[in-house]
Each structure stands twice: as structure tokens, then as C-alpha cells.
Protein backbone atom coordinates (compact mmCIF):
# COMPACT_ATOMS: atom_id res chain seq x y z
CA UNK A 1 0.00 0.00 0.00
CA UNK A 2 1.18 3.80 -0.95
CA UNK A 3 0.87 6.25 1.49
CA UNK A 4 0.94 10.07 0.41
CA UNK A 5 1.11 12.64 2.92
CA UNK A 6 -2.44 14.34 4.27
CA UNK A 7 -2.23 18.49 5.33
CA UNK A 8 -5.83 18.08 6.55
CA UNK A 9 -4.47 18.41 10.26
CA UNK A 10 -2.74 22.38 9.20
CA UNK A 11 -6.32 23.51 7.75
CA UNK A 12 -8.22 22.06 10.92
CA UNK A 13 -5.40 23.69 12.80
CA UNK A 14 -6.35 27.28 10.55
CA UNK A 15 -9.77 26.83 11.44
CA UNK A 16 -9.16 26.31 15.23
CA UNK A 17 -7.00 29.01 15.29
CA UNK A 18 -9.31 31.45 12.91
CA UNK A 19 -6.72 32.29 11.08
CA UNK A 20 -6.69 32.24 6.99
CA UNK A 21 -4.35 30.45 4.92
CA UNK A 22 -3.09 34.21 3.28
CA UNK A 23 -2.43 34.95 6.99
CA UNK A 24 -0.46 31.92 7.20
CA UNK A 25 1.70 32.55 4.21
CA UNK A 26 2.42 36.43 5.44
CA UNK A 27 3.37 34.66 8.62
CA UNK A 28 5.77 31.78 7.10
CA UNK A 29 7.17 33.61 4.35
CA UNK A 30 5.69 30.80 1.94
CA UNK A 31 4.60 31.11 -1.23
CA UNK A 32 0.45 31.17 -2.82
CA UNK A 33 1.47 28.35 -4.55
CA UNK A 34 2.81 26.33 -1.74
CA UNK A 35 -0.09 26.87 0.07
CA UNK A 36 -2.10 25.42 -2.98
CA UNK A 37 0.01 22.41 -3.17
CA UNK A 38 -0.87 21.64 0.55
CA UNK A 39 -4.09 21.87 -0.51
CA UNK A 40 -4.37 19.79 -3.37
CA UNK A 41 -2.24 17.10 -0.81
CA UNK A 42 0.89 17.20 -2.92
CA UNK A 43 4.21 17.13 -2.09
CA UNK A 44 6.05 20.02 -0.97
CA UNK A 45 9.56 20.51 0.11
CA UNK A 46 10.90 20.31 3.64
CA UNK A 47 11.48 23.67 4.46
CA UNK A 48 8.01 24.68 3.81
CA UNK A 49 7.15 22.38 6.36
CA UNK A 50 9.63 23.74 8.93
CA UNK A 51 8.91 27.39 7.83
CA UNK A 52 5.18 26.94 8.46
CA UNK A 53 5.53 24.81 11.94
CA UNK A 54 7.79 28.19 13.07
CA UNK A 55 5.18 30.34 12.38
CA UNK A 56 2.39 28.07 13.94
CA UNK A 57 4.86 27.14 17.10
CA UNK A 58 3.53 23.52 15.97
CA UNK A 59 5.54 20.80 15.28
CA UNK A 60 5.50 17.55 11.68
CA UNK A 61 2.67 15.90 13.43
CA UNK A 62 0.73 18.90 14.02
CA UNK A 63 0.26 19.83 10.38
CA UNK A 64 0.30 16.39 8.49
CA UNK A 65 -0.03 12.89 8.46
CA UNK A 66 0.34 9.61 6.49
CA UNK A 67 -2.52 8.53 4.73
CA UNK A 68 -2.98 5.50 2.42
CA UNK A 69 -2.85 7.35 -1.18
CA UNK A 70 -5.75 6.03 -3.81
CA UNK A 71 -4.35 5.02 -6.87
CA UNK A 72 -3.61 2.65 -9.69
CA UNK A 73 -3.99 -0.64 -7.34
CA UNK A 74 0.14 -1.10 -7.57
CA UNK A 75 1.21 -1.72 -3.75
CA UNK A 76 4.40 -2.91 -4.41
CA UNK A 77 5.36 0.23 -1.98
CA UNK A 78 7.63 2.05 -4.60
């Protein structure tokens, strides 16, 4: 089984903390189009991630998680 990473935890985190995700990049230093790729659930790179955990005072865990990806029914785990 695949597993792709999951940045639902960051926009429950947004919501909990009513903030908005333009506040969030102003605050990280990130780009629109980083914050679109955590939307869409894509891979971003791993400053982005440490970036935005500074700004939240959050830590990894906080913002993301594993999740079994839906795909093309190939597990061999590449």
C-alpha cells in the first residue's frame, strides 16, 4: 500500500486558530502556490514544512499525516 502525505491536520489547525491560509503565508514567508500544493495534498519541500511549523509554534505531526494514497492498485510500496 502507498501512502501520500495528508495536510488536513494544518487547515483544521487554521480553522481552530481562525486564522486564513493568506495569513499563514504572510506569517511563514511561503509562497500562494505552496499553500495550494498543501491543498491539493501534494508534495512540498521540507522547508516549507519547517517554515510553516515556526510560524504556527507547531511541530511535523501537528500539520500532516500519512494517509494511504488512492491510486492505480500497484502496492508494491515504490
Amino acid at each position: 500500500m502507498r501512502m501520500g502525505a495528508s495536510y488536513n491536520k494544518l487547515f483544521k489547525l487554521l480553522i481552530d486558530r481562525k486564522m486564513k491560509k493568506g495569513e499563514l503565508q504572510r506569517m511563514s514567508g511561503i509562497s500562494g502556490t505552496s499553500i495550494a500544493k498543501l491543498g491539493r495534498g501534494e508534495t512540498v519541500n521540507t522547508e516549507i514544512l519547517i517554515k510553516i511549523c515556526r510560524a504556527l509554534k507547531c511541530d511535523f505531526g501537528d500539520i500532516m499525516e500519512m494517509e494511504p494514497e488512492s491510486g492505480d492498485g500497484d502496492d508494491r510500496g515504490i
